[in-house]
PDB file of N, CA and C in Angstrom:
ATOM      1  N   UNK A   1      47.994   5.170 -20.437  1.00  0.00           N
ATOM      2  CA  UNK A   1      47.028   6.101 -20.977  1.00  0.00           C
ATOM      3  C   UNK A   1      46.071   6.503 -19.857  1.00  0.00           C
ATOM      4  N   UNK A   2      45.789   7.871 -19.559  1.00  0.00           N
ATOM      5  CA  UNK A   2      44.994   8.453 -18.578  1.00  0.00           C
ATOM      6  C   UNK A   2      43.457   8.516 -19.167  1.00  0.00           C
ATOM      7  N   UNK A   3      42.335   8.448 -18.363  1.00  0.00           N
ATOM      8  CA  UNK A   3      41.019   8.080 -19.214  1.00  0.00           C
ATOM      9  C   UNK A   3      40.987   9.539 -18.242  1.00  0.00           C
ATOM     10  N   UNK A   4      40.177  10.644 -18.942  1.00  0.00           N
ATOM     11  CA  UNK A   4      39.789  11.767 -18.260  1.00  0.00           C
ATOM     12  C   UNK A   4      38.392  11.802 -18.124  1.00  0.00           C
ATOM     13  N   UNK A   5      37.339  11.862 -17.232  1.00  0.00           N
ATOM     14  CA  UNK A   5      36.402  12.246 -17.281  1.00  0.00           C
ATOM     15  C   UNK A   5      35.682  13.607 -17.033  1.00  0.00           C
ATOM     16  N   UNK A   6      34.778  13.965 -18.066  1.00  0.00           N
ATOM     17  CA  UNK A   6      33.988  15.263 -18.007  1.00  0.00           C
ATOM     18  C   UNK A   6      33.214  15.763 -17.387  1.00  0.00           C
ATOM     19  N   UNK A   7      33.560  17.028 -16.489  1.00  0.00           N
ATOM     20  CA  UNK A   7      32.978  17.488 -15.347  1.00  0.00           C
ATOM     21  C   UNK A   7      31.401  17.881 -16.285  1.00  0.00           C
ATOM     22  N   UNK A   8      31.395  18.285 -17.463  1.00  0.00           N
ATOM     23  CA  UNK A   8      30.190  19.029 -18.259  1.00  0.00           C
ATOM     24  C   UNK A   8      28.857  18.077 -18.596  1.00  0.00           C
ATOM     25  N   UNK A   9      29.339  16.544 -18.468  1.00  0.00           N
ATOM     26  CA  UNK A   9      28.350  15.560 -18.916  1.00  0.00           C
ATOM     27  C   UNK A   9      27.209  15.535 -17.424  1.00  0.00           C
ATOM     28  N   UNK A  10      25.770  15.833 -18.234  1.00  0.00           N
ATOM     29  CA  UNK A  10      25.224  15.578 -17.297  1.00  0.00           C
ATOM     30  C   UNK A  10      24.332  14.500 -17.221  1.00  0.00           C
ATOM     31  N   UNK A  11      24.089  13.401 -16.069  1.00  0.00           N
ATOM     32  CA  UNK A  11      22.979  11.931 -16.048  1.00  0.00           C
ATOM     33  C   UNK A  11      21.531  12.641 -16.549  1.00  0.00           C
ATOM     34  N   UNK A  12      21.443  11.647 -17.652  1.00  0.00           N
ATOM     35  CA  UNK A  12      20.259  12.083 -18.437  1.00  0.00           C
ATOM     36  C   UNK A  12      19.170  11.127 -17.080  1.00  0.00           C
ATOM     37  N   UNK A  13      18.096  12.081 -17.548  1.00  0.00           N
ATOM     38  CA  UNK A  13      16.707  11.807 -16.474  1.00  0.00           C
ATOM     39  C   UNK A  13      16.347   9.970 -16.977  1.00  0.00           C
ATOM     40  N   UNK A  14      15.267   9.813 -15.925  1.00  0.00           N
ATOM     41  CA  UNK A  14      15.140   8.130 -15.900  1.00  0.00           C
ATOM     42  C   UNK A  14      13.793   7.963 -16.904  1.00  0.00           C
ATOM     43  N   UNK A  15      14.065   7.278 -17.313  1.00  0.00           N
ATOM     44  CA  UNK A  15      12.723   7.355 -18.463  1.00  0.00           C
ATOM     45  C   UNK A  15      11.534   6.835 -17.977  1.00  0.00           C
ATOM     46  N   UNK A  16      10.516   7.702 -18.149  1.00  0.00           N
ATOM     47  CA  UNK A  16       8.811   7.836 -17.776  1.00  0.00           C
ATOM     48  C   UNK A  16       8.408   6.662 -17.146  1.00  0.00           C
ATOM     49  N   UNK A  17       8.745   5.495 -17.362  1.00  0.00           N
ATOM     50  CA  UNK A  17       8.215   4.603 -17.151  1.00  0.00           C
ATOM     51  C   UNK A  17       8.969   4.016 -15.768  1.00  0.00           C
ATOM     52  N   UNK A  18       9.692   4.856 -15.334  1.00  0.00           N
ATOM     53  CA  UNK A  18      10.587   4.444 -14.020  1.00  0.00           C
ATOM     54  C   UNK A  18      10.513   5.770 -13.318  1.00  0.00           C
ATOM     55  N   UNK A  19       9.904   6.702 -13.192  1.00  0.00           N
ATOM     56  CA  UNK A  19       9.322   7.600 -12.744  1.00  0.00           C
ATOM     57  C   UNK A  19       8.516   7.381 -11.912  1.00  0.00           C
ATOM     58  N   UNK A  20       8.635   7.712 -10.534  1.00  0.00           N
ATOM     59  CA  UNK A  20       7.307   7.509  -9.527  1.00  0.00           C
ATOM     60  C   UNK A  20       6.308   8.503  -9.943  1.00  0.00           C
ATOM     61  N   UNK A  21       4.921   7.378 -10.049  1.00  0.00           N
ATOM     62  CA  UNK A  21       3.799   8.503 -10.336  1.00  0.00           C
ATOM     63  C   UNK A  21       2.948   8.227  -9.276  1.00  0.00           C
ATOM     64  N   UNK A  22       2.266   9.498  -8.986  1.00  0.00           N
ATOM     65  CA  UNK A  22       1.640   9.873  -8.078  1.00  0.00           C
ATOM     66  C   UNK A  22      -0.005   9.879  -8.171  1.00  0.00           C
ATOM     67  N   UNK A  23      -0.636   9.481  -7.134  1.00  0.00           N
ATOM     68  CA  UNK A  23      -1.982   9.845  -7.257  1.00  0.00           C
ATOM     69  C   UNK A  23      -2.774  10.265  -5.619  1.00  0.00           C
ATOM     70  N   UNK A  24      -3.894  10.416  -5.977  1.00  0.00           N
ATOM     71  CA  UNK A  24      -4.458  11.046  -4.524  1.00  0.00           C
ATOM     72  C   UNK A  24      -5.599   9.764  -3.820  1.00  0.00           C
ATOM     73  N   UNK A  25      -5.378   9.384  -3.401  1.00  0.00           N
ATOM     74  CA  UNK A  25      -6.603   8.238  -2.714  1.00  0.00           C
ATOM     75  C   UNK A  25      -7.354   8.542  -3.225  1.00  0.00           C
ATOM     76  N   UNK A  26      -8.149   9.694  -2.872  1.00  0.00           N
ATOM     77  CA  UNK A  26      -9.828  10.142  -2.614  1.00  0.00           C
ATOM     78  C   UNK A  26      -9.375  11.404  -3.677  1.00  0.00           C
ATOM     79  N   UNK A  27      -9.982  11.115  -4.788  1.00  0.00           N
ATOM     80  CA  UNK A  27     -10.253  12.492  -6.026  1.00  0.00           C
ATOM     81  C   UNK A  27     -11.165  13.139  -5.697  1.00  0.00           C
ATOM     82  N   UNK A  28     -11.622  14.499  -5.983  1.00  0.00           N
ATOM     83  CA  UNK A  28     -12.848  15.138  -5.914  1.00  0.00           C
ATOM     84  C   UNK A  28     -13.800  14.477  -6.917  1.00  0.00           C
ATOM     85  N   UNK A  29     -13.599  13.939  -8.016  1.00  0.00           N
ATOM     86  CA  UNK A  29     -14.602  13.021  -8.424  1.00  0.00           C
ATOM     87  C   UNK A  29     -14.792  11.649  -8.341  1.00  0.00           C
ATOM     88  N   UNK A  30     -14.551  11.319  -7.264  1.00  0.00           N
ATOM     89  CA  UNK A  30     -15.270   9.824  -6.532  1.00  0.00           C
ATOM     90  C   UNK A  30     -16.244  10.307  -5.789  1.00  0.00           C
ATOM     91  N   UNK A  31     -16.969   8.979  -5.966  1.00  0.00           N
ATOM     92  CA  UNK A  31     -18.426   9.608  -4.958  1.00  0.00           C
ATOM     93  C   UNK A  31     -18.220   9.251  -3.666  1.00  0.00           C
ATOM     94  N   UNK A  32     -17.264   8.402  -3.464  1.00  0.00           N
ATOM     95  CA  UNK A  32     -17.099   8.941  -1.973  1.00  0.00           C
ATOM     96  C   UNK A  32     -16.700  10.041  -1.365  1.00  0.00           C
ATOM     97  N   UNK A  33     -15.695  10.589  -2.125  1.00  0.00           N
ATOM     98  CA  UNK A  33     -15.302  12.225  -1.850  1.00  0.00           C
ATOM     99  C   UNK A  33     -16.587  12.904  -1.354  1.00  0.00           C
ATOM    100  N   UNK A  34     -17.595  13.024  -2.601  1.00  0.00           N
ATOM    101  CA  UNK A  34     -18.612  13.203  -2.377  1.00  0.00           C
ATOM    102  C   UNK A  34     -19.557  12.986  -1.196  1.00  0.00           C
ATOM    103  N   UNK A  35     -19.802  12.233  -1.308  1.00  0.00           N
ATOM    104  CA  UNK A  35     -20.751  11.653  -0.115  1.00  0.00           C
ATOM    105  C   UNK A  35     -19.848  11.893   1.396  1.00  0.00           C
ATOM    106  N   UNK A  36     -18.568  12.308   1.414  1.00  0.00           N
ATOM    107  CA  UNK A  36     -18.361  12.935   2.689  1.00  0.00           C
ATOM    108  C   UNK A  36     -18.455  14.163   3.198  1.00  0.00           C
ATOM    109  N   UNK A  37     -18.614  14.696   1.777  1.00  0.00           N
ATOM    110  CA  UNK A  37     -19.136  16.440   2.311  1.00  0.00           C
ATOM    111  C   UNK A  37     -18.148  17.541   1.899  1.00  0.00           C
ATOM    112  N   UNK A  38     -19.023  18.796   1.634  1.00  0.00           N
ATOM    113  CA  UNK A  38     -18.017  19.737   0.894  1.00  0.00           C
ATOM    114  C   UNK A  38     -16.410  20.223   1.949  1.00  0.00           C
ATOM    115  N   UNK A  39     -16.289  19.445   2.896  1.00  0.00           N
ATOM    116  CA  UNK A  39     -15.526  20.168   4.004  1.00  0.00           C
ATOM    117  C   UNK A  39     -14.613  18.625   4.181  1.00  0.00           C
ATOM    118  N   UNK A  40     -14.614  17.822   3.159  1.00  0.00           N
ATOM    119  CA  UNK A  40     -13.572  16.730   3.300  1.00  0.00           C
ATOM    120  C   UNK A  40     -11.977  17.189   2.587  1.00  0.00           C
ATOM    121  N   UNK A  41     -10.985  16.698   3.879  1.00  0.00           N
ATOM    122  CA  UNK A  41      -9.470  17.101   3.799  1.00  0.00           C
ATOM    123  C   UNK A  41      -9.277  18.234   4.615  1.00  0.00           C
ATOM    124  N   UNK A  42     -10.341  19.235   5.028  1.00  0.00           N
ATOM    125  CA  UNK A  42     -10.195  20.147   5.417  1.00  0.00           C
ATOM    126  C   UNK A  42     -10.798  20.071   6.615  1.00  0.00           C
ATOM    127  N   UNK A  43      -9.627  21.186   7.579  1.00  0.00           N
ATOM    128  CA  UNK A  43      -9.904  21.518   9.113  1.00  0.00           C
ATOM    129  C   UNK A  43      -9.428  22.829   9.040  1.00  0.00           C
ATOM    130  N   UNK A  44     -10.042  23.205  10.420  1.00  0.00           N
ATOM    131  CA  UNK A  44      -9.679  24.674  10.760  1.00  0.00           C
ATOM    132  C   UNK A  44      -8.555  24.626  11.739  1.00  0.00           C
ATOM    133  N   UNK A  45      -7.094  24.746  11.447  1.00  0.00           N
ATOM    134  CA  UNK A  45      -6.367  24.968  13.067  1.00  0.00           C
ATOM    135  C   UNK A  45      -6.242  26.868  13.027  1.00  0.00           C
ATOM    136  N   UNK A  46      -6.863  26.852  14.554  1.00  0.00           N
ATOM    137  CA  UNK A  46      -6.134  28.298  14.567  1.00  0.00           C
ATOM    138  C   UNK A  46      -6.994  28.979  13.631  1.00  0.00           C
ATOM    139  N   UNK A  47      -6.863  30.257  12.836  1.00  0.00           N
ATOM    140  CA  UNK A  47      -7.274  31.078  11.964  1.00  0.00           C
ATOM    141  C   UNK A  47      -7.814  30.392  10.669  1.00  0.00           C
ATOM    142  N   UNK A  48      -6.409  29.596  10.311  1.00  0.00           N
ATOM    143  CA  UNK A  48      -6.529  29.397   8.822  1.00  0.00           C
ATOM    144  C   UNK A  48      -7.082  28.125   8.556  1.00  0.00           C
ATOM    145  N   UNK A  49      -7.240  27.304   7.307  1.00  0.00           N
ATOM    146  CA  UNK A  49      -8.348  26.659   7.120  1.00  0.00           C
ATOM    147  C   UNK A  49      -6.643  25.420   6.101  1.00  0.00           C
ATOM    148  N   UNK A  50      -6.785  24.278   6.831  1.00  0.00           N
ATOM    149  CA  UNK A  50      -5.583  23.077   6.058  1.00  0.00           C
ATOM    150  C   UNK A  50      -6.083  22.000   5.879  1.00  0.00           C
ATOM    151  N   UNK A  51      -5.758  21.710   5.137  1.00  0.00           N
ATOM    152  CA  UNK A  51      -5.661  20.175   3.675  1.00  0.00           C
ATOM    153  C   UNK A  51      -4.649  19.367   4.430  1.00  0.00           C
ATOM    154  N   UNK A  52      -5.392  18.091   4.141  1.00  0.00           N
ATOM    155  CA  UNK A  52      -4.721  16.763   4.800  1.00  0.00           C
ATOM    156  C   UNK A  52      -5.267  15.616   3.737  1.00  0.00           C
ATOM    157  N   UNK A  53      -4.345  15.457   2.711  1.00  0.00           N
ATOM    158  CA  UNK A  53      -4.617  13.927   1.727  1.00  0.00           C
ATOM    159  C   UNK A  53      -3.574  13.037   2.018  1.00  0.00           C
ATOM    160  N   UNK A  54      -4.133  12.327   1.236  1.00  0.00           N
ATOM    161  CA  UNK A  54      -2.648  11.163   1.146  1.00  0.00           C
ATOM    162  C   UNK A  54      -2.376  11.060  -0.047  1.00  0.00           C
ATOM    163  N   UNK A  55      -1.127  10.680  -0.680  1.00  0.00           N
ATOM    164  CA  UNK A  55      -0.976  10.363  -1.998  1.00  0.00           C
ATOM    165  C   UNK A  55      -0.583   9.199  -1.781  1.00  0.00           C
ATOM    166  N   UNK A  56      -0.238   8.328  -2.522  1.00  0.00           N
ATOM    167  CA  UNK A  56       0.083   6.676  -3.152  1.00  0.00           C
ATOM    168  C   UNK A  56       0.752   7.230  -3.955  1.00  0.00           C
ATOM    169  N   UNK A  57       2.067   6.471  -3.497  1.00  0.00           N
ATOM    170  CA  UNK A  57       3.349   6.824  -4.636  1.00  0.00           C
ATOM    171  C   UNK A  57       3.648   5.084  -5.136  1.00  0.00           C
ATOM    172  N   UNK A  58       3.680   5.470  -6.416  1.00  0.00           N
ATOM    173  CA  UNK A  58       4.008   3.801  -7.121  1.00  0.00           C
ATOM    174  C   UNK A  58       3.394   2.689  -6.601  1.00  0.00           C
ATOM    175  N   UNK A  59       2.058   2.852  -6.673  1.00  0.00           N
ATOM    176  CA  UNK A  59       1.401   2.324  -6.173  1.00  0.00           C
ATOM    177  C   UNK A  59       1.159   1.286  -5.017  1.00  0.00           C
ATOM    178  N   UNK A  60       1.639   1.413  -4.294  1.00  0.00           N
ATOM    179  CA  UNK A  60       2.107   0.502  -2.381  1.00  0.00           C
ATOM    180  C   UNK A  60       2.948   1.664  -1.629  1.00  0.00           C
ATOM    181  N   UNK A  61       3.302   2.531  -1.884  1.00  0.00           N
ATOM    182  CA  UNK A  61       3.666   3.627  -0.657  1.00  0.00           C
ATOM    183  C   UNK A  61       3.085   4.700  -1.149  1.00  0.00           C
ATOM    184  N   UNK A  62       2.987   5.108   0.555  1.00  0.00           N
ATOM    185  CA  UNK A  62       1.807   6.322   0.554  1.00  0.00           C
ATOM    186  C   UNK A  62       2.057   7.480   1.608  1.00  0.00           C
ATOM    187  N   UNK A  63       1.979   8.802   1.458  1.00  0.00           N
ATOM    188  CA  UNK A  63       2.484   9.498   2.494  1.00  0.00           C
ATOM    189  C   UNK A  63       1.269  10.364   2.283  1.00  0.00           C
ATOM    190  N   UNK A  64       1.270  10.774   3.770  1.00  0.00           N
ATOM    191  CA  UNK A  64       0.159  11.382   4.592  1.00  0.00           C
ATOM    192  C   UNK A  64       0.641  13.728   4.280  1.00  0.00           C
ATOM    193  N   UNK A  65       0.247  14.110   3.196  1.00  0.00           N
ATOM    194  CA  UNK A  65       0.325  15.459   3.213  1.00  0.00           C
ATOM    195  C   UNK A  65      -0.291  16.029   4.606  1.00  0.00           C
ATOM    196  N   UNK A  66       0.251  17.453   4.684  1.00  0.00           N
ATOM    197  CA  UNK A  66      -0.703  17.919   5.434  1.00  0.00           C
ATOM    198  C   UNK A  66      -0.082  19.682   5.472  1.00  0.00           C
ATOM    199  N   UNK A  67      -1.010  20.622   4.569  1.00  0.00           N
ATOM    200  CA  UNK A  67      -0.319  22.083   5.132  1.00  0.00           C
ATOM    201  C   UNK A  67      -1.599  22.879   5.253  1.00  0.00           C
ATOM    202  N   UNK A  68      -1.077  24.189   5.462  1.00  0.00           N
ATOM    203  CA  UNK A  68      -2.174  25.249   5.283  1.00  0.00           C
ATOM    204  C   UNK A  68      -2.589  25.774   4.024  1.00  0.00           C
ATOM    205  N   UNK A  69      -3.744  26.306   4.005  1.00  0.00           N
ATOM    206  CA  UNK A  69      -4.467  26.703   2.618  1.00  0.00           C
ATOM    207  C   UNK A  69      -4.369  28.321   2.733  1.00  0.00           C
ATOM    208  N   UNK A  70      -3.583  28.851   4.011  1.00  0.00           N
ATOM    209  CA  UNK A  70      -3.538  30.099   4.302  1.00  0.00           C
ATOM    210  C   UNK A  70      -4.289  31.100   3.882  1.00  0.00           C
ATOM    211  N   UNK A  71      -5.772  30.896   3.847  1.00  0.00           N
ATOM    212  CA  UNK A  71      -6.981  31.533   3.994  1.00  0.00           C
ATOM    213  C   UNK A  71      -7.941  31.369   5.475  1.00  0.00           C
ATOM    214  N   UNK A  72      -8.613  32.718   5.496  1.00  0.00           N
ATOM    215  CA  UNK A  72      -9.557  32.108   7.013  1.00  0.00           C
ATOM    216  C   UNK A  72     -10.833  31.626   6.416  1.00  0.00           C
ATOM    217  N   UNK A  73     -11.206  31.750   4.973  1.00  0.00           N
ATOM    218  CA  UNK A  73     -12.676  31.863   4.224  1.00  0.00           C
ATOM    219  C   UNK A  73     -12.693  30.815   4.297  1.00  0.00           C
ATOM    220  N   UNK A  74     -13.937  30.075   4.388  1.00  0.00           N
ATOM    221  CA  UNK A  74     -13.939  28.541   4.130  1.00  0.00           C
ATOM    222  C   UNK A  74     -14.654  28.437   2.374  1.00  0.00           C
ATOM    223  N   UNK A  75     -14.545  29.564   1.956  1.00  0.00           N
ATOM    224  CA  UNK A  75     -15.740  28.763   0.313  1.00  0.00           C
ATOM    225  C   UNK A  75     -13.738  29.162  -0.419  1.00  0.00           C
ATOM    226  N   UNK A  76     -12.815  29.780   0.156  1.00  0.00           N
ATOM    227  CA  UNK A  76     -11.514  29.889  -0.871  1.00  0.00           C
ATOM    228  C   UNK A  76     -10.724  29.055  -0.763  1.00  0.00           C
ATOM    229  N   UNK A  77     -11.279  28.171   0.919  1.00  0.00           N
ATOM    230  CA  UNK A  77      -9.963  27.390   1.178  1.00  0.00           C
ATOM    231  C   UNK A  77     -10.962  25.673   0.457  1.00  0.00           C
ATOM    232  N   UNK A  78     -12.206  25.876  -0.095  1.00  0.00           N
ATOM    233  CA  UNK A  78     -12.677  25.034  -0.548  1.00  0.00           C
ATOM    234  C   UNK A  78     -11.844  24.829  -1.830  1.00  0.00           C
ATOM    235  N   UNK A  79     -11.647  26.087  -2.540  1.00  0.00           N
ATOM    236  CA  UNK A  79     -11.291  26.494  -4.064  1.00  0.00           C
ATOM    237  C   UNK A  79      -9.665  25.891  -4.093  1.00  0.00           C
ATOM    238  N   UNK A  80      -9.296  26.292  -3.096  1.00  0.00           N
ATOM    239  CA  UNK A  80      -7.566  25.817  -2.940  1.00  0.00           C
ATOM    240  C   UNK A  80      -7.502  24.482  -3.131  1.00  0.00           C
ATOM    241  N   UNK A  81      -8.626  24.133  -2.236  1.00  0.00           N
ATOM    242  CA  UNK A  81      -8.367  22.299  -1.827  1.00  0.00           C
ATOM    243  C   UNK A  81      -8.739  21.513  -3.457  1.00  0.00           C
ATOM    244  N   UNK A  82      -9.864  21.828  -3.976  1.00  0.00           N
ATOM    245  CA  UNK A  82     -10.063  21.655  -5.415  1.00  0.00           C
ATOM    246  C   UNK A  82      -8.887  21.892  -6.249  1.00  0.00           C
ATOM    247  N   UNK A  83      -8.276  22.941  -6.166  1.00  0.00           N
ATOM    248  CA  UNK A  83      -7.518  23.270  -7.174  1.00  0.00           C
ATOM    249  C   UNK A  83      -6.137  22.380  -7.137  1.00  0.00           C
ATOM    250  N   UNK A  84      -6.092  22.006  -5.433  1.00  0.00           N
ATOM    251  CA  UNK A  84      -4.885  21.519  -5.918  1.00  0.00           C
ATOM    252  C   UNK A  84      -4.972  19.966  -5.835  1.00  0.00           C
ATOM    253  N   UNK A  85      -6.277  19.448  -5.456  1.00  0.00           N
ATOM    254  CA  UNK A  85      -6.044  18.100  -6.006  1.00  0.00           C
ATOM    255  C   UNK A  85      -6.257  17.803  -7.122  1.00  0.00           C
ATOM    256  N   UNK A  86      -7.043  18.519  -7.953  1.00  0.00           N
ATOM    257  CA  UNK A  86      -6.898  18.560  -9.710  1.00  0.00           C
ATOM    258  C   UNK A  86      -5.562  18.273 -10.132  1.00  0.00           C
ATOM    259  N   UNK A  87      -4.546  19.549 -10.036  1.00  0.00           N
ATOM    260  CA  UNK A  87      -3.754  19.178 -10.264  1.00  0.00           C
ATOM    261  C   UNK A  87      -2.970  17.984  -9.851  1.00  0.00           C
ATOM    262  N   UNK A  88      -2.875  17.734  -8.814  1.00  0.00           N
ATOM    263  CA  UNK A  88      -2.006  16.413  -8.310  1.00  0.00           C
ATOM    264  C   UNK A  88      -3.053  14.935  -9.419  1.00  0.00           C
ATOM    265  N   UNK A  89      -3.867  14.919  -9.495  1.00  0.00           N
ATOM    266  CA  UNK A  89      -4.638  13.728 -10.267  1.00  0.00           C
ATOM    267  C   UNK A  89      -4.795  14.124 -11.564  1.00  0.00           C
ATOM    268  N   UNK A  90      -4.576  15.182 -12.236  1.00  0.00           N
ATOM    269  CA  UNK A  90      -4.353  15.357 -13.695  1.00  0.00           C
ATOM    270  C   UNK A  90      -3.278  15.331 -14.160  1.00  0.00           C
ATOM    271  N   UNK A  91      -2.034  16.124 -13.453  1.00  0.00           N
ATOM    272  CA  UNK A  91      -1.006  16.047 -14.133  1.00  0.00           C
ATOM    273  C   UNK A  91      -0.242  14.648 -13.173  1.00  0.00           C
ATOM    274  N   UNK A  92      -0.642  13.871 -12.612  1.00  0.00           N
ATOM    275  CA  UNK A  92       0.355  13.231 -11.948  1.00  0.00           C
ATOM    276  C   UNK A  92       1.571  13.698 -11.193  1.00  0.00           C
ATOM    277  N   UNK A  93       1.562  14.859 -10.886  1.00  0.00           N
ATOM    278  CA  UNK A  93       2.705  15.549 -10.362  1.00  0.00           C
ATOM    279  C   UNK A  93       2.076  16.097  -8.976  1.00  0.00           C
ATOM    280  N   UNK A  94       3.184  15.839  -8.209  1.00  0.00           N
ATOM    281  CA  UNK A  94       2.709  16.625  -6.438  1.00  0.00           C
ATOM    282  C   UNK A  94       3.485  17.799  -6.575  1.00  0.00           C
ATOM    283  N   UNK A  95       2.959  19.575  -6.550  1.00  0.00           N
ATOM    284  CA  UNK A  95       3.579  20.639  -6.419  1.00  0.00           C
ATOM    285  C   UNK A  95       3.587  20.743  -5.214  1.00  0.00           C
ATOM    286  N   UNK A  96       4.872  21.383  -4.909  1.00  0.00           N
ATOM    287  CA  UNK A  96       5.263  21.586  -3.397  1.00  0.00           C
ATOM    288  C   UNK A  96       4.441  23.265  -2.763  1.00  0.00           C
ATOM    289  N   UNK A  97       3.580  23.347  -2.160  1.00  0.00           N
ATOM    290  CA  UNK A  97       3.005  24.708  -1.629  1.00  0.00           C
ATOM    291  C   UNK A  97       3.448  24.692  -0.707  1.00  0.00           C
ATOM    292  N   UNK A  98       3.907  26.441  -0.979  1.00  0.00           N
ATOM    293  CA  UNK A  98       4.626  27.376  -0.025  1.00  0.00           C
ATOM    294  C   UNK A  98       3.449  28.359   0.960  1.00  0.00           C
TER     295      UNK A  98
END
């Protein structure tokens, strides 16, 4: 007897609780965030104005982000840097920016 297997079956996802979740060291609401100043994560290379966090993945590994906010303004590339560590510490999810 031949056992056939189905090209159509697809591996169901790993359940939530075996999911690497993500967080950001330094939130915009810690007061240390704070107390380092409205211009923490952020540098100017060149023109544009880039974000440098770290995240902690599953809590003991940790990787060092680092891109552009591809603005020259510093009060939009403030707004970027806010916006997107919100998201990374609310939803637990790291979006990849292009």
């Amino acid at each position: 007897m031949l056992l056939t297997h189905s090209s159509s079956a697809v591996p169901s996802a790993p359940p939530a609780s075996l999911r690497p979740s993500l967080q950001v060291a330094l939130s915009p609401d810690d007061r240390r965030f704070q107390r380092l100043g409205p211009n923490h994560h952020l540098w100017r290379n060149g023109r544009f104005w880039w974000i440098a966090y770290t995240v902690i993945i599953d809590g003991w590994r940790q990787e060092r982000i680092r891109h552009s906010l591809k603005t020259d303004d510093l009060l939009e590339a403030r707004r970027r840097r806010d916006d997107l560590l919100a998201a990374v510490t609310s939803d637990g999810v790291l979006r990849r920016v292009s």
